[in-house]
C-alpha atoms as a PDB file:
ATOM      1  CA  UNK A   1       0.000   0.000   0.000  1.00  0.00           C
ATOM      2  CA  UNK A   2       1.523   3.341  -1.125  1.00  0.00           C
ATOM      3  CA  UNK A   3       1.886   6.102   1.682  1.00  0.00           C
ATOM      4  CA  UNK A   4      -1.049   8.432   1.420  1.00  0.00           C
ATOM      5  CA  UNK A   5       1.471  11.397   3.413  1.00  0.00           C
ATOM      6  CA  UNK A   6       4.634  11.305   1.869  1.00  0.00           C
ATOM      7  CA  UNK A   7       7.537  13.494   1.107  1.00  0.00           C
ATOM      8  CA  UNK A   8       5.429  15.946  -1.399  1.00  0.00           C
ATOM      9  CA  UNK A   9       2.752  17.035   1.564  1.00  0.00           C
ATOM     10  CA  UNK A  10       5.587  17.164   4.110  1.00  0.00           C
ATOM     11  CA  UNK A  11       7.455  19.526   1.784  1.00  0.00           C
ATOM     12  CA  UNK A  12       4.450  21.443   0.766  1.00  0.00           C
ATOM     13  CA  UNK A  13       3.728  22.259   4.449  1.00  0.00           C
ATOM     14  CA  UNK A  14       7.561  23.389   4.873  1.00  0.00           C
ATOM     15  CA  UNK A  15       7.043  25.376   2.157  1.00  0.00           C
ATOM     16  CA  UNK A  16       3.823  26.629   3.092  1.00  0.00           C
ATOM     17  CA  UNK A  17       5.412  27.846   6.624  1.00  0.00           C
ATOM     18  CA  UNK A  18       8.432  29.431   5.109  1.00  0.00           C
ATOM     19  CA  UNK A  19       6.641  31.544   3.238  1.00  0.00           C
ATOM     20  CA  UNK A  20       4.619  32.734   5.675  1.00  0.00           C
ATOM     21  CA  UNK A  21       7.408  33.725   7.690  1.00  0.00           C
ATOM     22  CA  UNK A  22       9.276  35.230   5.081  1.00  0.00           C
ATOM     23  CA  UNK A  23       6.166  37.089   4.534  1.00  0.00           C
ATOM     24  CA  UNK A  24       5.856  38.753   7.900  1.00  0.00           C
ATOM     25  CA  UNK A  25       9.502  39.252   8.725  1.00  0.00           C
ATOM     26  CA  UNK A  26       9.966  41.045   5.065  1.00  0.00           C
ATOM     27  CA  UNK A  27       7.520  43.127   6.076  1.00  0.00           C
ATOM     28  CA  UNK A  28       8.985  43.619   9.914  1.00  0.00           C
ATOM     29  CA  UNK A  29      12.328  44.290   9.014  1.00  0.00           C
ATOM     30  CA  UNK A  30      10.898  47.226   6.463  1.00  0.00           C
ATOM     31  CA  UNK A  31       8.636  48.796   9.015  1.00  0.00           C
ATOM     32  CA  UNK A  32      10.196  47.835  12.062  1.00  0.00           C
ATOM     33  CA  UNK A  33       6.769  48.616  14.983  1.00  0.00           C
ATOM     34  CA  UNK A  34       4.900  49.453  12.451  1.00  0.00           C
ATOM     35  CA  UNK A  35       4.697  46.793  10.387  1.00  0.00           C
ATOM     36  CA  UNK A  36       1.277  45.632  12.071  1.00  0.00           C
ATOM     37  CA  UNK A  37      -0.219  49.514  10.829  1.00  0.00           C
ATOM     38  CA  UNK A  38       0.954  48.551   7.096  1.00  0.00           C
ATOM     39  CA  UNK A  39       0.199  45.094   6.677  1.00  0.00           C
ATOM     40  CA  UNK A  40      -3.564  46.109   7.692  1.00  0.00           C
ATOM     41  CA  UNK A  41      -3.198  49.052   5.550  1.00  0.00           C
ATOM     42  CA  UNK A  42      -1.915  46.733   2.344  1.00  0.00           C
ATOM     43  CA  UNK A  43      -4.935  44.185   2.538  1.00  0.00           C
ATOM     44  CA  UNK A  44      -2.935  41.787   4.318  1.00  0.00           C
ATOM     45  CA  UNK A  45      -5.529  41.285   7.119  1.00  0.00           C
ATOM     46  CA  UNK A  46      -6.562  37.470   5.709  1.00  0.00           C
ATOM     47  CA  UNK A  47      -3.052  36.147   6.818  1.00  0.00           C
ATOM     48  CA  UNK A  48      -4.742  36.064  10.126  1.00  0.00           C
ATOM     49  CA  UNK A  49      -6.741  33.682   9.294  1.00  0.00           C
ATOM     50  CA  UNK A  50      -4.353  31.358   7.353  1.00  0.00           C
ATOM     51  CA  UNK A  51      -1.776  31.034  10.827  1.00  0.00           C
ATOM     52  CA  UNK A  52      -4.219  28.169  12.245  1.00  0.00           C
ATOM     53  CA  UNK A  53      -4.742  26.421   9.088  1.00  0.00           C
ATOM     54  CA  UNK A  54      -0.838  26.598   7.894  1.00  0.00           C
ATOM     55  CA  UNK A  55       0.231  25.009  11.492  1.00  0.00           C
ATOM     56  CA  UNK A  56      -2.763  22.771  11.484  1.00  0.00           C
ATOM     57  CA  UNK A  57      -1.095  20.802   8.363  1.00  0.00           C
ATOM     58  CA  UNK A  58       2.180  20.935   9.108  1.00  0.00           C
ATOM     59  CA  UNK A  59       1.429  19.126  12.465  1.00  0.00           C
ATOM     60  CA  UNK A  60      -1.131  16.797  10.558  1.00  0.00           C
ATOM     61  CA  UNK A  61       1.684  15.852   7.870  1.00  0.00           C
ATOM     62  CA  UNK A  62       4.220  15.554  10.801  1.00  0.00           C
ATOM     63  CA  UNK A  63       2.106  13.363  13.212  1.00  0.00           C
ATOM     64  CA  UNK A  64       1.240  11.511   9.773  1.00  0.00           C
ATOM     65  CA  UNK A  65       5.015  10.347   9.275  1.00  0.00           C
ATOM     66  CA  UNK A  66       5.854   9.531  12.296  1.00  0.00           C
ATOM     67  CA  UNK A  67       2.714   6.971  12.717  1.00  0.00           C
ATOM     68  CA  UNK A  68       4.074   5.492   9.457  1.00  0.00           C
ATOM     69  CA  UNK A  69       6.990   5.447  11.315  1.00  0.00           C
ATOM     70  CA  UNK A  70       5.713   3.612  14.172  1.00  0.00           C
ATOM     71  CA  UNK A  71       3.452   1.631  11.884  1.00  0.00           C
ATOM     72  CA  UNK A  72       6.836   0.302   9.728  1.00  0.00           C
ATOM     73  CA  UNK A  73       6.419   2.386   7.040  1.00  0.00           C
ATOM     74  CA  UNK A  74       9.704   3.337   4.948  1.00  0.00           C
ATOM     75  CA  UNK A  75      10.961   6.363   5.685  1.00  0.00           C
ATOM     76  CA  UNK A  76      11.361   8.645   2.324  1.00  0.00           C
ATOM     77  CA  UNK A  77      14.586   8.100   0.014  1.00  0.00           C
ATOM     78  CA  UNK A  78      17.292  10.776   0.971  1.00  0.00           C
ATOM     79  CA  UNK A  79      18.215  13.589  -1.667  1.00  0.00           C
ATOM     80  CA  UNK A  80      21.707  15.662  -1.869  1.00  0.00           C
ATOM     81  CA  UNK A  81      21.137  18.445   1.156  1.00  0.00           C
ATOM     82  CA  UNK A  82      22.433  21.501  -1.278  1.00  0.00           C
ATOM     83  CA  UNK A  83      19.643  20.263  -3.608  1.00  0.00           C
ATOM     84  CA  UNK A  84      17.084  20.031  -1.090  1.00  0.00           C
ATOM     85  CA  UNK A  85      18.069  23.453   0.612  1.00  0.00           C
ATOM     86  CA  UNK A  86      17.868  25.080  -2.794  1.00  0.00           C
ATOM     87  CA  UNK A  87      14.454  23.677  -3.945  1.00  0.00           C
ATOM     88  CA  UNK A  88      13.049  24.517  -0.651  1.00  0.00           C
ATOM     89  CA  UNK A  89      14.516  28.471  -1.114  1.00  0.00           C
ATOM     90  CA  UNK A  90      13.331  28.311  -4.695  1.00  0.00           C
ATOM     91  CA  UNK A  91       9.522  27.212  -3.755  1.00  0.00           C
ATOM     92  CA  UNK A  92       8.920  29.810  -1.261  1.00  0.00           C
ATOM     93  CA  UNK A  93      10.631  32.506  -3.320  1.00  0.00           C
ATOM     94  CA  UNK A  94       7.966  31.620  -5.698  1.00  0.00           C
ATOM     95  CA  UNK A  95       5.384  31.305  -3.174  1.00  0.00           C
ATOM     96  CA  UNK A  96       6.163  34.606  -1.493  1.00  0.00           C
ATOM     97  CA  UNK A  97       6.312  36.488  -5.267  1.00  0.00           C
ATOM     98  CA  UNK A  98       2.692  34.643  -6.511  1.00  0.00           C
ATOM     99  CA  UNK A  99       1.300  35.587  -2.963  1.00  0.00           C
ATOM    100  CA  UNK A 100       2.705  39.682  -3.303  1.00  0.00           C
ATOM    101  CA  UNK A 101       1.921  39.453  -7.183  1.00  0.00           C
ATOM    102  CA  UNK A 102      -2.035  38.592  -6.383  1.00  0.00           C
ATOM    103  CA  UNK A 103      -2.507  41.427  -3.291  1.00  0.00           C
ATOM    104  CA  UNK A 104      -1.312  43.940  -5.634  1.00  0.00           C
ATOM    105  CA  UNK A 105      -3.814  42.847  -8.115  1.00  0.00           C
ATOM    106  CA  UNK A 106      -6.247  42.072  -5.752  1.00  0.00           C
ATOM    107  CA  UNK A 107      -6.000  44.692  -2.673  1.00  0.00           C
ATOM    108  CA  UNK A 108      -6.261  48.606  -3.540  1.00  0.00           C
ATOM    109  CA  UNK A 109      -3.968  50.037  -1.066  1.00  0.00           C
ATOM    110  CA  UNK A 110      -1.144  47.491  -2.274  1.00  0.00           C
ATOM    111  CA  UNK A 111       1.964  48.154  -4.642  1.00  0.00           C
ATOM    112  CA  UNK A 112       1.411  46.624  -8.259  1.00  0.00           C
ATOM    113  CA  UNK A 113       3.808  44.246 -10.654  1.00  0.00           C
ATOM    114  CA  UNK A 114       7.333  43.863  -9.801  1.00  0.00           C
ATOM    115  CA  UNK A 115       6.771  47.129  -6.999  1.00  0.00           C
ATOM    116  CA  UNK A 116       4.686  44.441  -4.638  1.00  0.00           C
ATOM    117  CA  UNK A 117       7.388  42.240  -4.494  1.00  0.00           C
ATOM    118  CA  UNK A 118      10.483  44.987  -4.325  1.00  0.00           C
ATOM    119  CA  UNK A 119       9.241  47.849  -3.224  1.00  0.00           C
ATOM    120  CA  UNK A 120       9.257  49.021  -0.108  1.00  0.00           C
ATOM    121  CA  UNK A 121      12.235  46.651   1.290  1.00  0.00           C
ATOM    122  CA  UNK A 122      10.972  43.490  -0.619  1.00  0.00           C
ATOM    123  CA  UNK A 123      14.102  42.954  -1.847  1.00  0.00           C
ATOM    124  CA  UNK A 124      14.987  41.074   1.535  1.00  0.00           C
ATOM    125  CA  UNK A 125      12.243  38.542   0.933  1.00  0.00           C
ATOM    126  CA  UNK A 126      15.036  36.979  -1.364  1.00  0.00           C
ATOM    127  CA  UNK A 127      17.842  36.090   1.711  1.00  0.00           C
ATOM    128  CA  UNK A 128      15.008  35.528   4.112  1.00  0.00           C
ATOM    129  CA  UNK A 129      13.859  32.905   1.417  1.00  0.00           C
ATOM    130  CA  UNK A 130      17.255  31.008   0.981  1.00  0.00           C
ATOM    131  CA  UNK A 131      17.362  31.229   5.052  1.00  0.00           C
ATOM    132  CA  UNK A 132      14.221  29.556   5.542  1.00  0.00           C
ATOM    133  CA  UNK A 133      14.976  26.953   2.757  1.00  0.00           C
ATOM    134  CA  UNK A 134      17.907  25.632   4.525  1.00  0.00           C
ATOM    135  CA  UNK A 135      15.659  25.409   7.546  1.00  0.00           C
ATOM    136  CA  UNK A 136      13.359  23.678   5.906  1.00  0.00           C
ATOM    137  CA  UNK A 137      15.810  21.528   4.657  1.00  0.00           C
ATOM    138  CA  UNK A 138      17.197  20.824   8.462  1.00  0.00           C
ATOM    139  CA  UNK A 139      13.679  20.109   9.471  1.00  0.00           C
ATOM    140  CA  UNK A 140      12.956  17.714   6.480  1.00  0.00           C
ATOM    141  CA  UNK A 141      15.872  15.895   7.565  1.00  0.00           C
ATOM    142  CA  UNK A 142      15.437  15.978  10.674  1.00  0.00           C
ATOM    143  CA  UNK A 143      11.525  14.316  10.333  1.00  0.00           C
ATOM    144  CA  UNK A 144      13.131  11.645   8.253  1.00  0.00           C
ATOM    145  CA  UNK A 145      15.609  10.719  11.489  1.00  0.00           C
ATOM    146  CA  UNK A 146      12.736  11.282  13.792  1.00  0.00           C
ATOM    147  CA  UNK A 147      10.903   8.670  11.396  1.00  0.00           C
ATOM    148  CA  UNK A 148      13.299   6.039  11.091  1.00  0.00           C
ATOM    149  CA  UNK A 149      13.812   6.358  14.989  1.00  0.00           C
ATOM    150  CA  UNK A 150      10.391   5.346  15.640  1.00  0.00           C
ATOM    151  CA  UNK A 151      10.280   2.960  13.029  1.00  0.00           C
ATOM    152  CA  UNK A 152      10.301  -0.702  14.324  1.00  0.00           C
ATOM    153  CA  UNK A 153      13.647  -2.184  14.541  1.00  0.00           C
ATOM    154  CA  UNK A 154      14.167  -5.568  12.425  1.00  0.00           C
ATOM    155  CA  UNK A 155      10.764  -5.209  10.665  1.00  0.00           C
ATOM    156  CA  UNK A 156      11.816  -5.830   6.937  1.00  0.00           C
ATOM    157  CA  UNK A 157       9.253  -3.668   4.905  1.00  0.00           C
ATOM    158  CA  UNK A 158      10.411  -4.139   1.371  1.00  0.00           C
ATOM    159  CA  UNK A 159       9.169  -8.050   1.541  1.00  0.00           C
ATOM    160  CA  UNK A 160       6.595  -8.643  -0.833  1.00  0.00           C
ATOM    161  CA  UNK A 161       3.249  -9.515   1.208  1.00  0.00           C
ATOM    162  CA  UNK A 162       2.405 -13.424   1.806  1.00  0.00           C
ATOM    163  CA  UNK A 163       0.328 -15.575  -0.283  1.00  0.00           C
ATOM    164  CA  UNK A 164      -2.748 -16.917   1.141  1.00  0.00           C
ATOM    165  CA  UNK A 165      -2.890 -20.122  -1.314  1.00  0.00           C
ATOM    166  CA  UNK A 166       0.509 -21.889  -1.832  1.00  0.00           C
ATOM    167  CA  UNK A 167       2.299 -20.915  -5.292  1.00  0.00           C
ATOM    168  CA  UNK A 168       2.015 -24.592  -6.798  1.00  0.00           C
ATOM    169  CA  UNK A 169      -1.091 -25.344  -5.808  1.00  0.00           C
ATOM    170  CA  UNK A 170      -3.122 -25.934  -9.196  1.00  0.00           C
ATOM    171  CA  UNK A 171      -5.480 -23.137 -10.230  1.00  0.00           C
ATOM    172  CA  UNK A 172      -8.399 -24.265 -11.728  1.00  0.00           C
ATOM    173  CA  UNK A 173      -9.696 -21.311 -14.260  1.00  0.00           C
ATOM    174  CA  UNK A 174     -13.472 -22.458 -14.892  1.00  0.00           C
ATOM    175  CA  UNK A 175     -14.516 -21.638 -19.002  1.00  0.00           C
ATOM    176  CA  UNK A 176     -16.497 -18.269 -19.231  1.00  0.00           C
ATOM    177  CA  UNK A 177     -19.654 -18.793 -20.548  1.00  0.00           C
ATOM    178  CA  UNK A 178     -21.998 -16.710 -22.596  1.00  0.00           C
ATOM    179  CA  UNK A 179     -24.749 -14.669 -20.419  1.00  0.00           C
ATOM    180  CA  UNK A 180     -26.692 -15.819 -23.582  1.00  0.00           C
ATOM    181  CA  UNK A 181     -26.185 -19.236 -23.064  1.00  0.00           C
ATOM    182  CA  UNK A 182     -27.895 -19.133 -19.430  1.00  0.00           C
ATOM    183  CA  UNK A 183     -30.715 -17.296 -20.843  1.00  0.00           C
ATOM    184  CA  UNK A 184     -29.330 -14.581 -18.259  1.00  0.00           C
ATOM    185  CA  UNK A 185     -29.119 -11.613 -21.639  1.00  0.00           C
ATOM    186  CA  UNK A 186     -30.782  -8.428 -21.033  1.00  0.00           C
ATOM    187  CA  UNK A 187     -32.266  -8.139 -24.574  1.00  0.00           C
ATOM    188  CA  UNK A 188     -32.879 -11.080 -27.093  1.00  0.00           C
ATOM    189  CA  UNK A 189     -30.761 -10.932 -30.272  1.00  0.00           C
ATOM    190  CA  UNK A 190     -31.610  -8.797 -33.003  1.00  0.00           C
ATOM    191  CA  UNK A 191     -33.859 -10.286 -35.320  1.00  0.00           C
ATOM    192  CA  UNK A 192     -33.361 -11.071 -39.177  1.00  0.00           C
ATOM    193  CA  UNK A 193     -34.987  -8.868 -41.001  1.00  0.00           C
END
């Protein structure tokens, strides 16, 4: 049975919470106190909102892996840590650009095109997002060793699962029959006209 939380949910919630706080610290380290005043002012006043449901799946993907853990599930294959680090930087540089590119279209009081995502100190959005990707990185590795911790010791999980009947046992395939001949046909055949 494949894993129904796996590697792509556990990095899309890591991704998910790195943008958010590159989001609000982009925005701190521009306005300092009054970056409160200026996100309200900007249309940013949904992010409320989205704090509960962003930490609500990461903890639902992270208690998810670690009961496939417990349960003997495989932990996911390892990639190069550079690699990882730099996807991770890369997705919520994206994220945080898509999300700044969509309240200036969306939210009057909000700087438009390429202004919503520099202006204003939005340039630091950029290091904040290659900080957060190795972090995200650490913490994807550091799920994995959580994961194989908890993972039963000695329980083999790449074994094929057993067979009920014995593999030589004869298998007796039965002919298939017509539905027509056992009279069991929705419709009689056309006729000859």
């Amino acid at each position: 049975m494949r894993a129904v939380i796996g590697p792509r949910a556990q990095s899309t919630s890591l991704i998910a919470l790195g943008a958010f706080a590159v989001h609000q610290l982009r925005y701190l380290l521009a306005y300092g106190g009054a970056a409160g005043d200026e996100l309200a002012g900007q249309g940013h006043d949904y992010l409320t909102h989205m704090v509960p449901m962003i930490l609500g799946f990461g903890l639902a993907v992270l208690t998810a892996r670690l009961v496939r853990g417990l349960l003997g599930g495989s932990p996911s294959p390892r990639a190069e840590r550079r690699l990882k680090a730099t996807s991770y930087a890369l997705g919520i540089a994206a994220v945080f650009c898509c999300q700044e590119l969509a309240e200036g279209a969306l939210f009057a009081g909000h700087a438009a095109g390429l202004g919503a995502i520099f202006a204003g100190g939005g340039w630091t959005a950029l290091p904040l997002a290659a900080l957060f990707g190795v972090i995200a990185a650490l913490l994807d590795r550091g799920i994995e060793v959580i994961e194989s911790l908890v993972a039963p010791a000695g329980k083999d999980t790449a074994r094929p699962p057993r067979l009920l009947a014995s593999p030589t046992a004869p298998q007796r395939l039965g002919r298939r029959r017509s539905p027509i001949a056992f009279g069991l046909a929705q419709r009689p055949p056309p006729s000859a006209a």
